[in-house]
ModelCIF file with pLDDT and N, C-alpha, C, O atoms, coordinates in Angstrom:
data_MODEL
#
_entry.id   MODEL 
#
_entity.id                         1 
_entity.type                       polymer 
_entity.pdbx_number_of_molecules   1 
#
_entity_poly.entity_id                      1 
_entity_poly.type                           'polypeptide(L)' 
_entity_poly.nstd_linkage                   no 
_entity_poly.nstd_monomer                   no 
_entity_poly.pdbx_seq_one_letter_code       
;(UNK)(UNK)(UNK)(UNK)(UNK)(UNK)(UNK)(UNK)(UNK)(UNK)(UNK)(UNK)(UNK)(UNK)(UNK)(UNK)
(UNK)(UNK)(UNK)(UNK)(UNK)(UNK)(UNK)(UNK)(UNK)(UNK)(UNK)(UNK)(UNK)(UNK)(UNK)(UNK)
(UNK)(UNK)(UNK)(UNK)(UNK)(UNK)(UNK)(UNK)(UNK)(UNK)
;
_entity_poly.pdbx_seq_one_letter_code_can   XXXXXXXXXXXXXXXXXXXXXXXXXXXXXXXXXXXXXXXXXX 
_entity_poly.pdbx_strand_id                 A 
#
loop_
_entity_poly_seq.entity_id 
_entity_poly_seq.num 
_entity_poly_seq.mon_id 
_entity_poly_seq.hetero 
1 1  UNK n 
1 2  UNK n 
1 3  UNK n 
1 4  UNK n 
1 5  UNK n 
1 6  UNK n 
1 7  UNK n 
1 8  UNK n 
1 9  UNK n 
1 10 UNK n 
1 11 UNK n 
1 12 UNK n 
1 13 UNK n 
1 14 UNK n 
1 15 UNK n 
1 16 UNK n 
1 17 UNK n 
1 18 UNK n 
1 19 UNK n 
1 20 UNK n 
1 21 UNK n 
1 22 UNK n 
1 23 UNK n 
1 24 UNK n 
1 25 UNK n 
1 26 UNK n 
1 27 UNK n 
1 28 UNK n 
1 29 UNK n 
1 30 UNK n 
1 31 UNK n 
1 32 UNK n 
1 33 UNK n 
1 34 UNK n 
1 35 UNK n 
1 36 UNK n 
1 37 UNK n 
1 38 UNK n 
1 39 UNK n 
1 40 UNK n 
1 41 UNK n 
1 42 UNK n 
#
_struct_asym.id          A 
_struct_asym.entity_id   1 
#
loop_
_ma_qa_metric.id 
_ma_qa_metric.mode 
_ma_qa_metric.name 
_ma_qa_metric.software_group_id 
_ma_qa_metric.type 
1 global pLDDT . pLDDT 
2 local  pLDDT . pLDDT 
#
_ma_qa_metric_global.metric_id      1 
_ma_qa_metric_global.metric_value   76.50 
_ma_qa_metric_global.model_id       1 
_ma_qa_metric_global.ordinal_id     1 
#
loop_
_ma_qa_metric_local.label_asym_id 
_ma_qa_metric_local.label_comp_id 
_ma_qa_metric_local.label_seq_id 
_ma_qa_metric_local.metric_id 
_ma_qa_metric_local.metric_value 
_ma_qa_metric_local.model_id 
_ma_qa_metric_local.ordinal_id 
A UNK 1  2 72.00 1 1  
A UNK 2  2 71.00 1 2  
A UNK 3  2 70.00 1 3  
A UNK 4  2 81.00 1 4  
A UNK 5  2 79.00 1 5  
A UNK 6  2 80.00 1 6  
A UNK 7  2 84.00 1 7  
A UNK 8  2 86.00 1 8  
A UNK 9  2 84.00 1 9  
A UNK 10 2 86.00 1 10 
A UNK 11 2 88.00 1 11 
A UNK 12 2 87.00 1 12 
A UNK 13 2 85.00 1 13 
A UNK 14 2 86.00 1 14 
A UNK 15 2 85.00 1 15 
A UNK 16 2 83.00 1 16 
A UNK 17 2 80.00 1 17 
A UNK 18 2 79.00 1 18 
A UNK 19 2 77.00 1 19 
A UNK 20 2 74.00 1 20 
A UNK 21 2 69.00 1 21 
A UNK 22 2 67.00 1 22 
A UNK 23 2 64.00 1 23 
A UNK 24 2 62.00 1 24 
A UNK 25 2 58.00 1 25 
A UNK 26 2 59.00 1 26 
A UNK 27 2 59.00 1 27 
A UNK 28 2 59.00 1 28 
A UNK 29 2 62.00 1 29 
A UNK 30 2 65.00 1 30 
A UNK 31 2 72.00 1 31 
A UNK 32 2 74.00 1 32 
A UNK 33 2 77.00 1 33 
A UNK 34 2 78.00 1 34 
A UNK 35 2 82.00 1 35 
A UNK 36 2 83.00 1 36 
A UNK 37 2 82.00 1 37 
A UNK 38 2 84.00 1 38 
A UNK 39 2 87.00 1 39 
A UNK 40 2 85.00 1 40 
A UNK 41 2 82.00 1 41 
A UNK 42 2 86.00 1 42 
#
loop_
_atom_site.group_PDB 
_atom_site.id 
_atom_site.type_symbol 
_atom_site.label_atom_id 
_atom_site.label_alt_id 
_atom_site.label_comp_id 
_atom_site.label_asym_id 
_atom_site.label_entity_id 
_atom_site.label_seq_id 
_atom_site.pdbx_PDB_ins_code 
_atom_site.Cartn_x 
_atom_site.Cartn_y 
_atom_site.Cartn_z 
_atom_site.occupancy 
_atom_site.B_iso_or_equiv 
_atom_site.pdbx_formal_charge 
_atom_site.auth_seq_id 
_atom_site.auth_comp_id 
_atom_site.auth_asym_id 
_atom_site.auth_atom_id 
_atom_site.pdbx_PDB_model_num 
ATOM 1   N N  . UNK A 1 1  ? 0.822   -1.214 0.000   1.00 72.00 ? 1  UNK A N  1 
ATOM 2   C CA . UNK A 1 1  ? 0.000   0.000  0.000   1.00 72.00 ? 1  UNK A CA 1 
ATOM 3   C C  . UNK A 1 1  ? 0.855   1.263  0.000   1.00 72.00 ? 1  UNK A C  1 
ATOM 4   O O  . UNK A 1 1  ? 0.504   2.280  -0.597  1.00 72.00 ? 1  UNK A O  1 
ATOM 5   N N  . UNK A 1 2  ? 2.122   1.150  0.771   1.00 71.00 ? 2  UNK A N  1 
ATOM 6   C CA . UNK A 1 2  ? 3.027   2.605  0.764   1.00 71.00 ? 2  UNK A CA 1 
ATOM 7   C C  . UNK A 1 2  ? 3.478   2.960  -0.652  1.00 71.00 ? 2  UNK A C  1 
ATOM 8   O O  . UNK A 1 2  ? 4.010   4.055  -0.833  1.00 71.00 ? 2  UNK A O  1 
ATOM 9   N N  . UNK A 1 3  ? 3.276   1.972  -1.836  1.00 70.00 ? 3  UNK A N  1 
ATOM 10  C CA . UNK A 1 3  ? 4.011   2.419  -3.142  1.00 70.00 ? 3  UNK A CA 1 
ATOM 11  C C  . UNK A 1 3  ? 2.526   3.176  -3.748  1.00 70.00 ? 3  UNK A C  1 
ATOM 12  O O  . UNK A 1 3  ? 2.483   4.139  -4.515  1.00 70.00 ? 3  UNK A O  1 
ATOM 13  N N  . UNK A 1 4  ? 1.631   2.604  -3.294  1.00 81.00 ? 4  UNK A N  1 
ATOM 14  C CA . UNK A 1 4  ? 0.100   3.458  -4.030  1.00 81.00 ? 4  UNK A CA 1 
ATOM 15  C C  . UNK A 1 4  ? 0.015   4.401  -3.495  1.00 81.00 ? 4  UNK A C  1 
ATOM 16  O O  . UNK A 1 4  ? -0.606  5.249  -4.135  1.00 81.00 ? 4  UNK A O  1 
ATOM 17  N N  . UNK A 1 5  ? 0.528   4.853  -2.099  1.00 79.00 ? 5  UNK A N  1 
ATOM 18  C CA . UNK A 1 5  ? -0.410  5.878  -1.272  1.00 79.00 ? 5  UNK A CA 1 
ATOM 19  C C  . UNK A 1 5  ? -0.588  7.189  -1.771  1.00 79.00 ? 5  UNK A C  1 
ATOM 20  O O  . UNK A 1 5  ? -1.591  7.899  -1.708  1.00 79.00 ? 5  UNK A O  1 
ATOM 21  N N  . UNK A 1 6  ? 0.631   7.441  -2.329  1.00 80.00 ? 6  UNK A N  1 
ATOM 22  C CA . UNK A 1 6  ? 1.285   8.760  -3.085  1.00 80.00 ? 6  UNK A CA 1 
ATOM 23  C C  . UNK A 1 6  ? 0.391   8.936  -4.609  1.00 80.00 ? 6  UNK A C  1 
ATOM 24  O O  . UNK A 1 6  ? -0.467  9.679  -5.086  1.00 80.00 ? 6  UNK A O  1 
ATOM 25  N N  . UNK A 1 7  ? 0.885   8.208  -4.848  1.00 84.00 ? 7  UNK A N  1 
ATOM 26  C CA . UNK A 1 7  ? -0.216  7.760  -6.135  1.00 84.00 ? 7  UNK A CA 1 
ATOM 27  C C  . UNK A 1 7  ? -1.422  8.251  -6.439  1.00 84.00 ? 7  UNK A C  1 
ATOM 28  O O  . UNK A 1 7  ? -1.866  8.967  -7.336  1.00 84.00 ? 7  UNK A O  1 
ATOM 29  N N  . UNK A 1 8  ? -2.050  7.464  -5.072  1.00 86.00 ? 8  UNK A N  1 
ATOM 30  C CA . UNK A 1 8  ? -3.669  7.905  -5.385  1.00 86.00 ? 8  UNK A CA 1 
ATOM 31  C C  . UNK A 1 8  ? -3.744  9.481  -4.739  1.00 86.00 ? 8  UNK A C  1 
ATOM 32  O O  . UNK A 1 8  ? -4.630  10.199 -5.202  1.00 86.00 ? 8  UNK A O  1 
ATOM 33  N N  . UNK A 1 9  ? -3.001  9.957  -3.862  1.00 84.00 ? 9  UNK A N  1 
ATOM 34  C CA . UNK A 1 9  ? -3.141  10.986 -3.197  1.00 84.00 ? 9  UNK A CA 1 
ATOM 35  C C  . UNK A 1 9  ? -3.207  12.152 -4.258  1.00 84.00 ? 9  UNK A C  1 
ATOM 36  O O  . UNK A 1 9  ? -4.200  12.879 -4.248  1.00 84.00 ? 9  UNK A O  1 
ATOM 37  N N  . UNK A 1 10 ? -2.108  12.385 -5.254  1.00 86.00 ? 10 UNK A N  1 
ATOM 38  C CA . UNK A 1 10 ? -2.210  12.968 -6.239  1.00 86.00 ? 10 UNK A CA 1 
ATOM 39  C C  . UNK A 1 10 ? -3.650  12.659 -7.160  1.00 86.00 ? 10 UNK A C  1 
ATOM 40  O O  . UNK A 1 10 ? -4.351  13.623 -7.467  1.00 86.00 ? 10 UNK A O  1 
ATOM 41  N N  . UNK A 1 11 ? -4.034  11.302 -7.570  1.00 88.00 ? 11 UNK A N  1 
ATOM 42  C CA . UNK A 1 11 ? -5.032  11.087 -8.315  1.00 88.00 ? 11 UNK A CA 1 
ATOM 43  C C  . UNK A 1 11 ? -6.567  11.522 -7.948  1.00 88.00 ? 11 UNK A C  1 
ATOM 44  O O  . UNK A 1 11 ? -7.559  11.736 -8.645  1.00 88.00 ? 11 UNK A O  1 
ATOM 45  N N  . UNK A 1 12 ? -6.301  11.559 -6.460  1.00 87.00 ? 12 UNK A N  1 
ATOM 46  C CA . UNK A 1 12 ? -7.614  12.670 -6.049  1.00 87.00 ? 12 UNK A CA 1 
ATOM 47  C C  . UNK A 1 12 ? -7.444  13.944 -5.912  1.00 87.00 ? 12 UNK A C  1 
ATOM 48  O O  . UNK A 1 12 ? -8.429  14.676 -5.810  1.00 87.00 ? 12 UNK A O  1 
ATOM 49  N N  . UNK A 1 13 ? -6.471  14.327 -5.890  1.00 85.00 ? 13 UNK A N  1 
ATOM 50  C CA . UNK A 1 13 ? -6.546  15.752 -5.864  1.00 85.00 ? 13 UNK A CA 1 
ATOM 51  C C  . UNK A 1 13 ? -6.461  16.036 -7.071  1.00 85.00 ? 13 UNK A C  1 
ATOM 52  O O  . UNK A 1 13 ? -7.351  16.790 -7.463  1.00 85.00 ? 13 UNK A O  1 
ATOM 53  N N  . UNK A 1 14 ? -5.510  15.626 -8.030  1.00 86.00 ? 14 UNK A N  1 
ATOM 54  C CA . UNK A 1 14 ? -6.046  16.080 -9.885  1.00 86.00 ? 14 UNK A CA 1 
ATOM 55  C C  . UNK A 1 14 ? -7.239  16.068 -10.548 1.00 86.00 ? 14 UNK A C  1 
ATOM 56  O O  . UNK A 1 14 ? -7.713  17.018 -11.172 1.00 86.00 ? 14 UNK A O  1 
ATOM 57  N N  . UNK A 1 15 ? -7.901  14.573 -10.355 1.00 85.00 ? 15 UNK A N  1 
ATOM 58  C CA . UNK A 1 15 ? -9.229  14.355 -10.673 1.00 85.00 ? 15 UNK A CA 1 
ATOM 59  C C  . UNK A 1 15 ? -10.372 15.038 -10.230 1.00 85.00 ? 15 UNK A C  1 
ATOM 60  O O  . UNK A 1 15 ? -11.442 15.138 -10.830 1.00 85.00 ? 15 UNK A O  1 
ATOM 61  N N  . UNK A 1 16 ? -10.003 15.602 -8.899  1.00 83.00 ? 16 UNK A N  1 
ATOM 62  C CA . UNK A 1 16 ? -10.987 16.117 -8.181  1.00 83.00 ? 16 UNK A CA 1 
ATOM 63  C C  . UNK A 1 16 ? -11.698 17.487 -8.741  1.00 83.00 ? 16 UNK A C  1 
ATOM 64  O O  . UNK A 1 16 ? -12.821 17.850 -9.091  1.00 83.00 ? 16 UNK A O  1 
ATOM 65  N N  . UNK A 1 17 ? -10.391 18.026 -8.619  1.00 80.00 ? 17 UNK A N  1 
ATOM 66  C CA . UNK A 1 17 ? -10.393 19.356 -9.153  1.00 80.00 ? 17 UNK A CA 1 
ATOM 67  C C  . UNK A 1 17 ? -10.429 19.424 -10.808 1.00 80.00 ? 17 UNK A C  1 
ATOM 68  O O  . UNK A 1 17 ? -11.105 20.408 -11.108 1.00 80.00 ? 17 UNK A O  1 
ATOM 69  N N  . UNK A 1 18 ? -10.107 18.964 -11.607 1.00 79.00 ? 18 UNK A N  1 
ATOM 70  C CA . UNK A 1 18 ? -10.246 19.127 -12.987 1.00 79.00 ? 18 UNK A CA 1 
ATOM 71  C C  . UNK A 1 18 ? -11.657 18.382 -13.318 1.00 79.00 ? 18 UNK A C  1 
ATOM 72  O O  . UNK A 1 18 ? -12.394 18.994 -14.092 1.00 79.00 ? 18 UNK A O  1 
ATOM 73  N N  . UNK A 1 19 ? -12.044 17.324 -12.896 1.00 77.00 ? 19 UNK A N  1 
ATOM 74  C CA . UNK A 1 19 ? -13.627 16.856 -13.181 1.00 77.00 ? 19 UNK A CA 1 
ATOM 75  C C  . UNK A 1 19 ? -14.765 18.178 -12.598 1.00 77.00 ? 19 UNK A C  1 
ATOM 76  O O  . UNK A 1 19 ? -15.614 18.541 -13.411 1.00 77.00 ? 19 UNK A O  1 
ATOM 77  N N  . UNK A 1 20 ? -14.749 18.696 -11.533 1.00 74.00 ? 20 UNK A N  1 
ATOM 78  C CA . UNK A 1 20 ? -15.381 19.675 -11.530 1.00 74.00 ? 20 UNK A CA 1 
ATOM 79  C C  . UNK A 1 20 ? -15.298 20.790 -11.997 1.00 74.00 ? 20 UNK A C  1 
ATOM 80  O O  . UNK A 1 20 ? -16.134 21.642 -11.697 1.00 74.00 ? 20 UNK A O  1 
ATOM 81  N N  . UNK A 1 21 ? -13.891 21.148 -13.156 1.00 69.00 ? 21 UNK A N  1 
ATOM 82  C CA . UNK A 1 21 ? -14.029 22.454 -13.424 1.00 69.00 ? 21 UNK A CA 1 
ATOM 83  C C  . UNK A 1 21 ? -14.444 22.002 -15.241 1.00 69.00 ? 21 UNK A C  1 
ATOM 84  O O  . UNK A 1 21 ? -14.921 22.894 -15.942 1.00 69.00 ? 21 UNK A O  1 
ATOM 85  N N  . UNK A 1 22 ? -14.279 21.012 -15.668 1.00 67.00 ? 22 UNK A N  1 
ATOM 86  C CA . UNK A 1 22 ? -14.367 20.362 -16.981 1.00 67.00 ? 22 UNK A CA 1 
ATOM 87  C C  . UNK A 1 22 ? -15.964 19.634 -16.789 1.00 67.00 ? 22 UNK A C  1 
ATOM 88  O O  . UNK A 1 22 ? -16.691 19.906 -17.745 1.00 67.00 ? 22 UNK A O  1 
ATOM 89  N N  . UNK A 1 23 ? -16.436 19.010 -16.026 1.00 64.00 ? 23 UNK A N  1 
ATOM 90  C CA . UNK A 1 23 ? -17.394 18.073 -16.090 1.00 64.00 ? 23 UNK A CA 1 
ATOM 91  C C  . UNK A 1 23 ? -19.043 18.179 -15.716 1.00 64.00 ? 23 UNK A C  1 
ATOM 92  O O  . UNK A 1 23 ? -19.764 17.375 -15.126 1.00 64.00 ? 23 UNK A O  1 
ATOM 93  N N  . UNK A 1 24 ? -19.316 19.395 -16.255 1.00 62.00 ? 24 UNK A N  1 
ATOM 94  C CA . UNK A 1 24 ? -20.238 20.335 -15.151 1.00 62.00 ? 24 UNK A CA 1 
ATOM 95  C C  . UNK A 1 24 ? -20.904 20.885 -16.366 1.00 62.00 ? 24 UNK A C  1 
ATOM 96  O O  . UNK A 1 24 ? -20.192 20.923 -17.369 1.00 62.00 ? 24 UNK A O  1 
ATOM 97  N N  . UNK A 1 25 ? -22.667 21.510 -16.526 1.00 58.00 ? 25 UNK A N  1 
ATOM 98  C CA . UNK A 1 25 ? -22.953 22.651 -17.113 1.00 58.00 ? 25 UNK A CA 1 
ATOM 99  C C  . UNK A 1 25 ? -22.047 23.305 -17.460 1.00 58.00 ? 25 UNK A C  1 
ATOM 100 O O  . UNK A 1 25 ? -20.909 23.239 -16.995 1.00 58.00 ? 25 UNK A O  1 
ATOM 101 N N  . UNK A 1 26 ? -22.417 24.011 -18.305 1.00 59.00 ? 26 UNK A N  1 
ATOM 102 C CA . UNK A 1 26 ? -21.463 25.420 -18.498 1.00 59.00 ? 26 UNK A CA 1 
ATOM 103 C C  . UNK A 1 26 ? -22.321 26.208 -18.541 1.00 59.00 ? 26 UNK A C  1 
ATOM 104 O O  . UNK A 1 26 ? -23.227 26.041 -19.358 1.00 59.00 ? 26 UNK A O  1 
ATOM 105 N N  . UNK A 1 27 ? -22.321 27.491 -17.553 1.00 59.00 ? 27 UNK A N  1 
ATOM 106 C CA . UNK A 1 27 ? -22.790 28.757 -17.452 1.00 59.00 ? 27 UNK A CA 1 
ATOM 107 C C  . UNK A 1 27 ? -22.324 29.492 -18.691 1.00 59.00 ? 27 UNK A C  1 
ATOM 108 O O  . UNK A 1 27 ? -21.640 28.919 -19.539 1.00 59.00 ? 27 UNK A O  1 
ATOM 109 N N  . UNK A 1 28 ? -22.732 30.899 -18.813 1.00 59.00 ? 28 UNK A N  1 
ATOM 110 C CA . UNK A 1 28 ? -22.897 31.551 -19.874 1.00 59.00 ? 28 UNK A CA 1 
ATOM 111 C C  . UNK A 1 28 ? -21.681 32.532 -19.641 1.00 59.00 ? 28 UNK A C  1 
ATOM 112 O O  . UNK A 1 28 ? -21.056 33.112 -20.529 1.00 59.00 ? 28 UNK A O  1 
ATOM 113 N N  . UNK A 1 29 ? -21.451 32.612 -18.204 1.00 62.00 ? 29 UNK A N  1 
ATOM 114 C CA . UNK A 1 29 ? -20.000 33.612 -17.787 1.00 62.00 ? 29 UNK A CA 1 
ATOM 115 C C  . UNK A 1 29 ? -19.688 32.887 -16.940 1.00 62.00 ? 29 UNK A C  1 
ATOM 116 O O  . UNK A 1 29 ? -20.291 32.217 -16.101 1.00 62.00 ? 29 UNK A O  1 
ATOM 117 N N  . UNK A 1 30 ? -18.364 33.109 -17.287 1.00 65.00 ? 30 UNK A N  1 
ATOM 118 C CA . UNK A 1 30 ? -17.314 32.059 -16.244 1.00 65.00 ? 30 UNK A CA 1 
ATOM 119 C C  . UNK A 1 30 ? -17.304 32.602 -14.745 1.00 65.00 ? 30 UNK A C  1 
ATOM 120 O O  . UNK A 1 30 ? -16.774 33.711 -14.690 1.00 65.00 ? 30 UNK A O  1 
ATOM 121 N N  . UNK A 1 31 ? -17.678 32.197 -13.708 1.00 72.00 ? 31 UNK A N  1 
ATOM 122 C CA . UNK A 1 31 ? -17.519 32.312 -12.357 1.00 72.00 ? 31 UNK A CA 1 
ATOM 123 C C  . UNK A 1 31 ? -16.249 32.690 -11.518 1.00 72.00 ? 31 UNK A C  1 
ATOM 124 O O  . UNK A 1 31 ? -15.149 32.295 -11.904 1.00 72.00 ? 31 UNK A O  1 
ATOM 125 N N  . UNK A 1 32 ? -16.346 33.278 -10.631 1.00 74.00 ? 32 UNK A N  1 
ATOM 126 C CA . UNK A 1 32 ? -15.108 33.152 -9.487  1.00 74.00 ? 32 UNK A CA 1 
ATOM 127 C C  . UNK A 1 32 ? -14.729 31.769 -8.716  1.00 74.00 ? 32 UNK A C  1 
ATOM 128 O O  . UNK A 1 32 ? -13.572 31.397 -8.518  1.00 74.00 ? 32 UNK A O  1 
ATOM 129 N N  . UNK A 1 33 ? -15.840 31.106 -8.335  1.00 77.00 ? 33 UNK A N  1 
ATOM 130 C CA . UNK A 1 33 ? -15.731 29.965 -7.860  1.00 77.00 ? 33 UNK A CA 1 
ATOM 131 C C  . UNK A 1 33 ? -15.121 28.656 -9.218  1.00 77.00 ? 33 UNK A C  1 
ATOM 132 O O  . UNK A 1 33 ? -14.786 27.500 -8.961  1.00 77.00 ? 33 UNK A O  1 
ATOM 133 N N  . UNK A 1 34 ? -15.136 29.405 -10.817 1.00 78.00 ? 34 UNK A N  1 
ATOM 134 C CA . UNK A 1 34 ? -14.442 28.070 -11.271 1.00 78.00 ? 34 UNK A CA 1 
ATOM 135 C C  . UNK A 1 34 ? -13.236 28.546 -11.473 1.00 78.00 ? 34 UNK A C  1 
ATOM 136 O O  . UNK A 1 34 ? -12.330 27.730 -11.640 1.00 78.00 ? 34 UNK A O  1 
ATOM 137 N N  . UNK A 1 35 ? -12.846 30.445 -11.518 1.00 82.00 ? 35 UNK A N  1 
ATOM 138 C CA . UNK A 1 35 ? -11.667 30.748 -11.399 1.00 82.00 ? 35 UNK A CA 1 
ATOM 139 C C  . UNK A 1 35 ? -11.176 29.870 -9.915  1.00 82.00 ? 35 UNK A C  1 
ATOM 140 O O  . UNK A 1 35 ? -10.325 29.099 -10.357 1.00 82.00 ? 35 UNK A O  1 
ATOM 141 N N  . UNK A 1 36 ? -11.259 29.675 -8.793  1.00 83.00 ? 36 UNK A N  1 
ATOM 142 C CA . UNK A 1 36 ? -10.751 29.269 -7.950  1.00 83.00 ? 36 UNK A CA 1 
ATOM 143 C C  . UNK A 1 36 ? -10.405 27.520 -7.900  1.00 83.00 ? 36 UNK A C  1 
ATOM 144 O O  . UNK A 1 36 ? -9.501  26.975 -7.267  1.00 83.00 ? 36 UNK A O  1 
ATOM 145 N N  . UNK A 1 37 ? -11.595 26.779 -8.915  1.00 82.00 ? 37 UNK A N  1 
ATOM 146 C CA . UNK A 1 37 ? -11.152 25.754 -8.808  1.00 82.00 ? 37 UNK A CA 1 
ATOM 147 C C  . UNK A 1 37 ? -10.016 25.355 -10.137 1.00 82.00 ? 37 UNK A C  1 
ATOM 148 O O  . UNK A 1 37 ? -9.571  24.217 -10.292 1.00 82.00 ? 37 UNK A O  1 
ATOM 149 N N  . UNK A 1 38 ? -9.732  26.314 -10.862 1.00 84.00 ? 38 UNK A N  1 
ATOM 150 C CA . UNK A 1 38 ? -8.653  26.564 -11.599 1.00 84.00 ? 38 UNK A CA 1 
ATOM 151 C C  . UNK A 1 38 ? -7.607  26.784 -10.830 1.00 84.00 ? 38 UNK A C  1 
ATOM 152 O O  . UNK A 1 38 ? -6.966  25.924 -11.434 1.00 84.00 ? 38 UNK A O  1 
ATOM 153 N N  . UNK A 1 39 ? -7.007  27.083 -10.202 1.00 87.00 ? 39 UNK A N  1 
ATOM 154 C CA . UNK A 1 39 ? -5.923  27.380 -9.441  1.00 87.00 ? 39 UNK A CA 1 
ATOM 155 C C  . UNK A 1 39 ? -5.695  26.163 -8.571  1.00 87.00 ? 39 UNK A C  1 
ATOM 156 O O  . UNK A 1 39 ? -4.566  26.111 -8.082  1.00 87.00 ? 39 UNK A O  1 
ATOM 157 N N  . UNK A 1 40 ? -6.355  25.368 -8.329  1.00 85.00 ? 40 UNK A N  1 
ATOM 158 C CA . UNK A 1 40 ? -5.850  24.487 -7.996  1.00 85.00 ? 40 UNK A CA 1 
ATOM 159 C C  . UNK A 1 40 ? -5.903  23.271 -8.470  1.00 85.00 ? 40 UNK A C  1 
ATOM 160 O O  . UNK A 1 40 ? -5.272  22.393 -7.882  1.00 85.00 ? 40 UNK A O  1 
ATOM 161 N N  . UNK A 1 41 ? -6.730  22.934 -9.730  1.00 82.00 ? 41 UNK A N  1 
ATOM 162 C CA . UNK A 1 41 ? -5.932  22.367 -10.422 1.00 82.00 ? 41 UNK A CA 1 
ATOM 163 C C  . UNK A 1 41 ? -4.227  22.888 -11.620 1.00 82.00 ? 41 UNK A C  1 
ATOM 164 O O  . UNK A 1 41 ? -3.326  22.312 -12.231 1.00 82.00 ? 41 UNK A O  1 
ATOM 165 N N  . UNK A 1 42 ? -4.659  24.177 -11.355 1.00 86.00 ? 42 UNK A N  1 
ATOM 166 C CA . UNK A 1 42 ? -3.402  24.611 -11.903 1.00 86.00 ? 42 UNK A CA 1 
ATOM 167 C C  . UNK A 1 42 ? -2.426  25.097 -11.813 1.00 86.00 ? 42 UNK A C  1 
ATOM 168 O O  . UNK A 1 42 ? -1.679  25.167 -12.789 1.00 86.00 ? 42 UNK A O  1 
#
């Protein structure tokens, strides 16, 4: 499990954040709240 842990730790925090800023409606003007979840996926 110590060779995955790292692994997945990154794989939720990438996925996390890029599925909700990619995987969603799209509003008609881009938000502050998806500027913010931009920044951390980026």
């Amino acid at each position: 499990l110590s060779t995955c842990g790292s692994h997945l730790a990154v794989v939720g925090i990438f996925y996390g954040t890029a599925l909700a800023g990619y995987l969603k409606p799209q509003a008609k003007t881009f938000t502050d709240q998806e500027k913010i979840v931009a920044v951390f996926y980026g």
